[in-house]
Protein backbone atom coordinates (compact mmCIF):
# COMPACT_ATOMS: atom_id res chain seq x y z
CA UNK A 1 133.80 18.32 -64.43
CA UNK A 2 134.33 20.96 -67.02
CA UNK A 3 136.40 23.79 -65.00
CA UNK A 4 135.01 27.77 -65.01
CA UNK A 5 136.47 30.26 -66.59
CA UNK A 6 136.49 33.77 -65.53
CA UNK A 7 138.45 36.88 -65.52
CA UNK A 8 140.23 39.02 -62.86
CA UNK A 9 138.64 42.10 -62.20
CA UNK A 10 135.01 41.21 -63.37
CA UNK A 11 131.83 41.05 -61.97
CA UNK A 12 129.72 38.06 -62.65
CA UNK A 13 125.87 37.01 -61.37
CA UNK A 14 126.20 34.84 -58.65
CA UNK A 15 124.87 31.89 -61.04
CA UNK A 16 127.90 32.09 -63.04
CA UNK A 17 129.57 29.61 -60.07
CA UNK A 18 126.57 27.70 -59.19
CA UNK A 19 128.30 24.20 -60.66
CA UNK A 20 130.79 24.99 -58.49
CA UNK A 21 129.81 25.96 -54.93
CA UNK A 22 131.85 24.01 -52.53
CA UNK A 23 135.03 25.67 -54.40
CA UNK A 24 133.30 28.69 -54.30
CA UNK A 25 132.71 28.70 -50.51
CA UNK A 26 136.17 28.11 -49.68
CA UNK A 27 137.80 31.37 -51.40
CA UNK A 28 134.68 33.71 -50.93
CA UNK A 29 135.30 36.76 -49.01
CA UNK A 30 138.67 35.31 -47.65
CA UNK A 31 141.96 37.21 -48.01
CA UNK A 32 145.36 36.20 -49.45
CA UNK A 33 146.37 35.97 -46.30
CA UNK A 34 143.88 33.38 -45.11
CA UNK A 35 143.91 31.19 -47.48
CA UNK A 36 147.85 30.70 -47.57
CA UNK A 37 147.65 30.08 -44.43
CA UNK A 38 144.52 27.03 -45.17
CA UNK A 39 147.51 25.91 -47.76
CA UNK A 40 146.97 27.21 -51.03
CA UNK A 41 149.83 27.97 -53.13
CA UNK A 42 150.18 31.35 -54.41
CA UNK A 43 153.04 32.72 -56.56
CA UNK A 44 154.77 35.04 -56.15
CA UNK A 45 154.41 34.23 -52.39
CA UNK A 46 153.22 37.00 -50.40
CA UNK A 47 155.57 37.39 -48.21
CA UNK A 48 158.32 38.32 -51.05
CA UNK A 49 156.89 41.72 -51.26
CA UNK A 50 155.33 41.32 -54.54
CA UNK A 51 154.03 44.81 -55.81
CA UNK A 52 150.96 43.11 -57.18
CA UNK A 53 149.91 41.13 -54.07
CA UNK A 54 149.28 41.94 -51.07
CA UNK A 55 148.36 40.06 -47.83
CA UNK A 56 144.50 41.62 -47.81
CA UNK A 57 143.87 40.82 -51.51
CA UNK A 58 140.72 38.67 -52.07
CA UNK A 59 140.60 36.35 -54.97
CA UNK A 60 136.40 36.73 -54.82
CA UNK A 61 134.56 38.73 -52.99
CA UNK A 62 130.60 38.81 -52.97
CA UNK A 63 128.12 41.91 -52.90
CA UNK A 64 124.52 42.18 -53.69
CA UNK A 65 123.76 39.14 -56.26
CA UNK A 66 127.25 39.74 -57.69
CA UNK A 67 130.71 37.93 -57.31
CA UNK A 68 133.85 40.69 -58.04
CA UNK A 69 136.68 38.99 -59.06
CA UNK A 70 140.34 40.95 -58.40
CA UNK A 71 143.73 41.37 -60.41
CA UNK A 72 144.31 37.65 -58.89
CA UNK A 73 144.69 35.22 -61.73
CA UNK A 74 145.64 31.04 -61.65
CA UNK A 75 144.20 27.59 -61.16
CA UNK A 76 141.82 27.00 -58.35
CA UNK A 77 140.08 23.14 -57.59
CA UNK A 78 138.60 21.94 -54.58
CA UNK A 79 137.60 17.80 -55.41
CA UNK A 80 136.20 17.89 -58.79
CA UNK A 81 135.39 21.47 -58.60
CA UNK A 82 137.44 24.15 -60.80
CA UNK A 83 138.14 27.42 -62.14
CA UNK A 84 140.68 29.16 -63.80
CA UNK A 85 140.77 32.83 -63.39
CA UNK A 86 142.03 34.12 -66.21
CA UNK A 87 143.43 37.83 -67.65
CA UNK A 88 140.86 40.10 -68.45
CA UNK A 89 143.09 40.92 -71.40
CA UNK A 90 143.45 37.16 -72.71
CA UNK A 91 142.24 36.13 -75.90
CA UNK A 92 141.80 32.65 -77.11
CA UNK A 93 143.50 31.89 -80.26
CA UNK A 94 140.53 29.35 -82.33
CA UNK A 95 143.00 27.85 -84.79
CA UNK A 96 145.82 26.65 -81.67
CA UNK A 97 143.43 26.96 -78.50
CA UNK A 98 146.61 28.91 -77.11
CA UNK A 99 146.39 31.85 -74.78
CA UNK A 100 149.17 33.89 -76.04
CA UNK A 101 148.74 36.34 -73.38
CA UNK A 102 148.74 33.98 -70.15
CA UNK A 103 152.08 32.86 -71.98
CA UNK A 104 153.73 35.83 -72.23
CA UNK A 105 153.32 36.79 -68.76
CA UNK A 106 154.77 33.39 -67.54
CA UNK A 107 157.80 34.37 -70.00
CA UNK A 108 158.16 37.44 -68.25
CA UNK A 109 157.68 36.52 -64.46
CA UNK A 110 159.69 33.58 -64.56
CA UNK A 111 162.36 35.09 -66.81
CA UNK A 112 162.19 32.58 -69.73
CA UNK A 113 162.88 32.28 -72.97
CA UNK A 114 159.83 31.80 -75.61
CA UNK A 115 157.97 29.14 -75.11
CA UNK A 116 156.85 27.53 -78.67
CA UNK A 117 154.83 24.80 -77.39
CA UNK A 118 153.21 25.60 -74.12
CA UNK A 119 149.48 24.12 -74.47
CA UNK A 120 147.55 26.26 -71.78
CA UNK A 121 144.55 25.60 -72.49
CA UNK A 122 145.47 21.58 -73.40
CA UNK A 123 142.84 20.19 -70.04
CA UNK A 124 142.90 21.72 -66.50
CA UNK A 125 145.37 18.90 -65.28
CA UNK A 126 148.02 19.61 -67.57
CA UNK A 127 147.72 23.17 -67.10
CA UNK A 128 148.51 22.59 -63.32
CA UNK A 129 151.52 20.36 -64.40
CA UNK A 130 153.06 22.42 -66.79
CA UNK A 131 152.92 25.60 -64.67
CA UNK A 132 154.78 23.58 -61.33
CA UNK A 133 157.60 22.57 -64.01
CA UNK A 134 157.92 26.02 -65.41
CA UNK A 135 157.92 27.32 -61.16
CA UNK A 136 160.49 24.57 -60.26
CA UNK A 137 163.74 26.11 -61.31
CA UNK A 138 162.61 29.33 -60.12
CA UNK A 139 162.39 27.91 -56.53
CA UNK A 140 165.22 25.77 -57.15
CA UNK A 141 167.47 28.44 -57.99
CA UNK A 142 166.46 30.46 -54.84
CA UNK A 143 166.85 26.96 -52.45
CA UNK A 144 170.18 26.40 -54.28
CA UNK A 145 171.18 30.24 -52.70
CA UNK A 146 171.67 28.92 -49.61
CA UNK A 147 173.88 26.10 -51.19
CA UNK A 148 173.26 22.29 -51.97
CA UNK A 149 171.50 20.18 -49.00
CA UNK A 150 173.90 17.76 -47.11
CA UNK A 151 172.02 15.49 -44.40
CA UNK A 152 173.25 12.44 -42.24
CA UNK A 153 172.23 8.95 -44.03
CA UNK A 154 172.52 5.60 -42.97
CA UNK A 155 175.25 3.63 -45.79
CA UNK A 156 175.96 -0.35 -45.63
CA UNK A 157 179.38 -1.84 -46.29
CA UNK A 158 180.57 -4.95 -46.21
CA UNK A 159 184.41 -4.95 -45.77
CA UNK A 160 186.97 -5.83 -43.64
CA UNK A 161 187.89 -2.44 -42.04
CA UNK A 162 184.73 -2.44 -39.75
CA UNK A 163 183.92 1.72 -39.31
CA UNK A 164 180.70 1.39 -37.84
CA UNK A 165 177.62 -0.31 -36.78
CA UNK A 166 178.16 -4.40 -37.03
CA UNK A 167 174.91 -5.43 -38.85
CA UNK A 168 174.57 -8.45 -37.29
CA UNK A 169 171.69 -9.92 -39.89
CA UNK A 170 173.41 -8.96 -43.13
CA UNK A 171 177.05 -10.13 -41.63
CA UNK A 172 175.33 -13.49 -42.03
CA UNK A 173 173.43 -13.44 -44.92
CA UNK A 174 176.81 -11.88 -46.81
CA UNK A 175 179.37 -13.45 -44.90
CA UNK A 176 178.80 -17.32 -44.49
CA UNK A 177 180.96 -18.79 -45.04
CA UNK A 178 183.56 -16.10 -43.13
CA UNK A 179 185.92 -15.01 -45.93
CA UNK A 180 187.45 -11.54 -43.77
CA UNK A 181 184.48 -9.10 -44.44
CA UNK A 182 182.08 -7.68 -41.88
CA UNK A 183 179.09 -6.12 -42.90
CA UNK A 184 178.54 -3.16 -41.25
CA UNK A 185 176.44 0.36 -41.63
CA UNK A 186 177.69 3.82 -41.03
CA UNK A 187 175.67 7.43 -40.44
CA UNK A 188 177.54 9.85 -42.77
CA UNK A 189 176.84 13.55 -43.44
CA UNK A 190 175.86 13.09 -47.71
CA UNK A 191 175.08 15.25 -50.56
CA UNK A 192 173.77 12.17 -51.63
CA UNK A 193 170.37 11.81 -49.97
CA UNK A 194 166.67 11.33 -50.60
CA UNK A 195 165.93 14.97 -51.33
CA UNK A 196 168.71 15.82 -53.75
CA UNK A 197 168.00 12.31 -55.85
CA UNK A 198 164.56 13.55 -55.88
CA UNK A 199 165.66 16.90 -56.85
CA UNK A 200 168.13 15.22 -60.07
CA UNK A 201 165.18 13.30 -61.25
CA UNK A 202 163.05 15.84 -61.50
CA UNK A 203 165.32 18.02 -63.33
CA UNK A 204 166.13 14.75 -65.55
CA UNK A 205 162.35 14.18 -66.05
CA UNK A 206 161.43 18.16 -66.79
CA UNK A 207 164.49 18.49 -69.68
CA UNK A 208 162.51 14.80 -71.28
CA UNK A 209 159.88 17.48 -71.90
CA UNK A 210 159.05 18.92 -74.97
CA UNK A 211 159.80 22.46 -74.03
CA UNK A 212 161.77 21.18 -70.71
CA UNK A 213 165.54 21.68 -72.17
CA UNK A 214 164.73 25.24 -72.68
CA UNK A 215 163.70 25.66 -68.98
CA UNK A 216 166.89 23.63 -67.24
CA UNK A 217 169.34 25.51 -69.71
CA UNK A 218 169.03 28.80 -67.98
CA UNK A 219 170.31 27.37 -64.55
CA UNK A 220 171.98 23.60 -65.26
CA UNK A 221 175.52 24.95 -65.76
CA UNK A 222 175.60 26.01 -62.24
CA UNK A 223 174.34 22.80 -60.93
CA UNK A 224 176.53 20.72 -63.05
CA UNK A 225 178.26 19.60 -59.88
CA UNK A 226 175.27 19.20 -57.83
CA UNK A 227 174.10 16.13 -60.60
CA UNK A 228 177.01 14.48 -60.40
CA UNK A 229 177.46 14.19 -56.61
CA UNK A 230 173.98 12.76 -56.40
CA UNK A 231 174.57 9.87 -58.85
């Protein structure tokens, strides 16, 4: 389904969202607050104090035969229902089908560099997409505040200095004929765990990206360290 587009702070006949109503139903006349709290993502979050968010904001709001949309502006789907709110000050360029303006502000809220290539207006998916890699260093960078994640995980040996659990199954798979080794497994406190490999790929994945190395430069030197424990 072709996604709608509107603006923020617009009013639009009620037809406007007739293709999508079930979408429609699910934001109408609810506040910020609400619907973080039904699990949709907003950014900046609320809670950070944001001077242009607040908790009572409504993203539509319905009066008469009218739907009034506010200064809220991002990606919305519910199934195969869409809509992208756009800025009221956006203007498609015809020869790129860019949105110059929805690119600067991303520039400036997430504090990057110019983007050359960003296609925002490439298909609804890919908007999505690109916008969580541009938001994952930013929330990476504030989860790396509180300094890199070390969790107990469960490691197999097979050696003779036994320092843990025998493993009875693999100690005969590994070890018949007995040659001095016992297979064993140990619980050890790890950078090296399931969230930080799945943090290191993504960062490897996001600088394979066209305008990815431009986003990982601005915090990779810190976490230089952080890579190479993980690998």
């Amino acid at each position: 389904m072709k996604p709608i587009l509107i603006k923020d702070n617009k009013s639009y006949d009620k037809s406007k969202l007739d293709a999508i109503p079930s979408l429609t139903n699910q934001v109408l006349d609810k506040t910020l607050n609400q619907l973080e709290q039904e699990g949709l993502f907003i950014f900046p979050n609320i809670k950070d104090n944001s001077d242009d968010l607040c908790g009572e904001q409504m993203i539509l709001q319905s009066f008469n035969n009218n739907y009034y949309s506010s200064n809220v502006m991002g990606f919305l789907g519910f199934g195969e229902e869409q809509l992208f709110i756009q800025s009221r000050f956006s203007v498609v360029d015809e020869e790129t089908n860019r949105d110059y303006f929805f690119q600067y502000l991303l520039e400036k809220v997430l504090e990057l560099p110019n983007i050359t290539n960003f296609d925002t207006f490439s298909s609804q998916s890919e908007q999505i997409f690109n916008l969580y890699m541009f938001l994952f260093p930013l929330y990476l960078k504030k989860a790396m505040r509180k300094g890199f994640f070390k969790t107990y995980v469960w490691r197999k040996y097979n050696k003779s200095n036994v320092q843990g659990i025998v493993d009875v199954k693999a100690h005969i798979q590994v070890n018949t004929p007995f040659v001095g080794n016992v297979a064993f497994k140990q619980r050890e406190f790890s950078f090296d765990n399931d969230m930080n490999q799945l943090i290191r790929h993504t960062i490897e994945y996001v600088k394979n990206q066209s305008f990815g190395s431009v986003i990982v430069a601005l915090i990779l030197k810190k976490w230089t360290t952080f890579i190479q424990s993980v690998k």
